[in-house]
Protein backbone atom coordinates (compact mmCIF):
# COMPACT_ATOMS: atom_id res chain seq x y z
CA UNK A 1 35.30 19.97 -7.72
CA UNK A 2 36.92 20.30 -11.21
CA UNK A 3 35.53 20.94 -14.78
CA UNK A 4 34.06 17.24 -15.60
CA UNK A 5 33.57 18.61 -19.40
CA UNK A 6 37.55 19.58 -19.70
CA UNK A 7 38.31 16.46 -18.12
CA UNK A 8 36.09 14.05 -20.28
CA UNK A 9 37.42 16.18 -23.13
CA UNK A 10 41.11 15.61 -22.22
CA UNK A 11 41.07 12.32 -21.28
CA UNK A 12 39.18 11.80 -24.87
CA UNK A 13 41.82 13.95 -27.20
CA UNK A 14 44.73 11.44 -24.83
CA UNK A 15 43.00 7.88 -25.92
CA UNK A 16 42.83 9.41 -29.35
CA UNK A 17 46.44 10.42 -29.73
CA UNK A 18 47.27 7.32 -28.58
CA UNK A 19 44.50 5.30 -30.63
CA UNK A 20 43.47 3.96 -27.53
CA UNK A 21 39.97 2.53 -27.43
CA UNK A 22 37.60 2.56 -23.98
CA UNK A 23 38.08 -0.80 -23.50
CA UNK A 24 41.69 -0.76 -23.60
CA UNK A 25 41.58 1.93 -21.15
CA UNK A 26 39.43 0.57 -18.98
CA UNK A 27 41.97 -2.97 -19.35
CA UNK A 28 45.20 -0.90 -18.59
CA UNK A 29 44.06 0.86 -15.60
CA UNK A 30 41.82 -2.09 -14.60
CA UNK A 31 38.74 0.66 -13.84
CA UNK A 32 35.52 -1.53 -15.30
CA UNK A 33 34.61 -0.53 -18.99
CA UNK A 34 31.09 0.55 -17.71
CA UNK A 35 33.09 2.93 -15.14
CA UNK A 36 35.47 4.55 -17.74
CA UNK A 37 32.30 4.85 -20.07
CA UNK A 38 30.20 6.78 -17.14
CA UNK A 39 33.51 8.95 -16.46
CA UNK A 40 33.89 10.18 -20.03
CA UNK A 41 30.39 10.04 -21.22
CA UNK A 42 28.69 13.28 -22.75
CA UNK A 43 25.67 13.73 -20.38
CA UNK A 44 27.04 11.58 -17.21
CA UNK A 45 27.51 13.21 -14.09
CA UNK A 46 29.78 10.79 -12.51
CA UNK A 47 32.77 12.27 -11.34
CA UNK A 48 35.47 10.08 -11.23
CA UNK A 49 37.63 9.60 -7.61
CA UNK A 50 41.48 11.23 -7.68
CA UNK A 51 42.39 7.08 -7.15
CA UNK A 52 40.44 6.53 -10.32
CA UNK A 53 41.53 10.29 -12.21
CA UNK A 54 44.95 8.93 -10.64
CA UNK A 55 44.95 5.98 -12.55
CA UNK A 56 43.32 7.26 -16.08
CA UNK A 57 46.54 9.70 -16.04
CA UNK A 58 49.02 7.51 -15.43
CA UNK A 59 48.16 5.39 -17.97
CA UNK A 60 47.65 7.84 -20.28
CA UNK A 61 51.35 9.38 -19.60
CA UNK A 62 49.71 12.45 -18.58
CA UNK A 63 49.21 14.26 -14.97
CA UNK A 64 45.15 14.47 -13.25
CA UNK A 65 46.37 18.34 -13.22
CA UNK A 66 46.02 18.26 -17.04
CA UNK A 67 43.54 16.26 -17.30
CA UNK A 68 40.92 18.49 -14.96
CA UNK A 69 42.74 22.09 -16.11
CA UNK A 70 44.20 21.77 -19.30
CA UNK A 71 47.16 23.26 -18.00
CA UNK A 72 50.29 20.95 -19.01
CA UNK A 73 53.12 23.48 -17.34
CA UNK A 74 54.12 20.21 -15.16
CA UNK A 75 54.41 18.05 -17.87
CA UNK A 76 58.18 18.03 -19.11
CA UNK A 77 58.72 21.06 -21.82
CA UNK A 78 59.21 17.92 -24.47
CA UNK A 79 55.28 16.62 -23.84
CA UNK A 80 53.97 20.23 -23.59
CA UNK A 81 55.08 20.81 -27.54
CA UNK A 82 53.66 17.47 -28.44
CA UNK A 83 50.35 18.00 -26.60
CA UNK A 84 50.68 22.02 -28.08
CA UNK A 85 50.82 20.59 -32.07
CA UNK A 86 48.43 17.65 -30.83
CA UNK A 87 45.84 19.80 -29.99
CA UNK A 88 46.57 22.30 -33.09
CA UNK A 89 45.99 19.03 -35.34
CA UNK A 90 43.04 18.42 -33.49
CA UNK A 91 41.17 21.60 -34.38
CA UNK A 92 41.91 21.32 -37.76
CA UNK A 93 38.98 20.12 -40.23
CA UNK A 94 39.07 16.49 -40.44
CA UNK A 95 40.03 16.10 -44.08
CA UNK A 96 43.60 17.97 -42.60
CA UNK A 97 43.53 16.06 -39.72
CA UNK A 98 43.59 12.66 -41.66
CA UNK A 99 46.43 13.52 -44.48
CA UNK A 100 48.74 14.88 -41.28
CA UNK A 101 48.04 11.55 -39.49
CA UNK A 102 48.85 9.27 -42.65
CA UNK A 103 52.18 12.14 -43.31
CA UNK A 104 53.33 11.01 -39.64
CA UNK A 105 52.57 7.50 -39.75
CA UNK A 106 54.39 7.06 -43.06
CA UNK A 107 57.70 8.49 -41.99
CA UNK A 108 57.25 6.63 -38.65
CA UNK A 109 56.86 3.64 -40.98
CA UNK A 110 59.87 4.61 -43.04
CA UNK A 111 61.95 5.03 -40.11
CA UNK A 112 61.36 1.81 -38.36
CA UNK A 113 62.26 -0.05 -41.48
């Protein structure tokens, strides 16, 4: 049995780096919306199967170990920084977390063009 908090929080801070909504999530790994809601739901109790954990991971370009531990050390050294700043953004206020995002999406923008 793992840490269901960590791993609802986890696979929460994932869809949002990725903007990823529950329904999209519950489209790409083909788990029903209703599941994926139960699985990452505040009071639910529903512990989701290693197929199903399997599945939320891959899709979300992570490992289950990360998502039930918090512990990226599999995850190749490039993906550990990311996921180390990610989460550093994250706990910032949300005034700091907005102005980074627009920073990063602007010179993403500038780049592509």
């Amino acid at each position: 049995m793992y840490d269901l908090d960590l791993f609802r929080k986890n696979v929460r801070q994932e869809m949002y780096l990725q903007n990823l909504t529950l329904k999209e999530l519950a489209y790409k790994t083909r788990i029903p919306y209703s599941t994926i809601l139960s699985y990452v739901s505040k009071n639910s109790s529903v512990t989701p199967s290693v197929f199903a954990a399997a599945k939320i991971a891959c899709t979300l370009g992570t490992t289950v170990e990360y998502l039930v531990t918090g512990d990226d050390s599999l995850l190749p050294k490039a993906d550990r920084k990311i996921n180390s700043i990610a989460t550093e953004i994250l706990n910032l206020p949300a005034v700091y977390r907005h102005s980074i995002e627009n920073l990063i999406h602007g010179l993403a923008n500038s780049i592509v063009e």
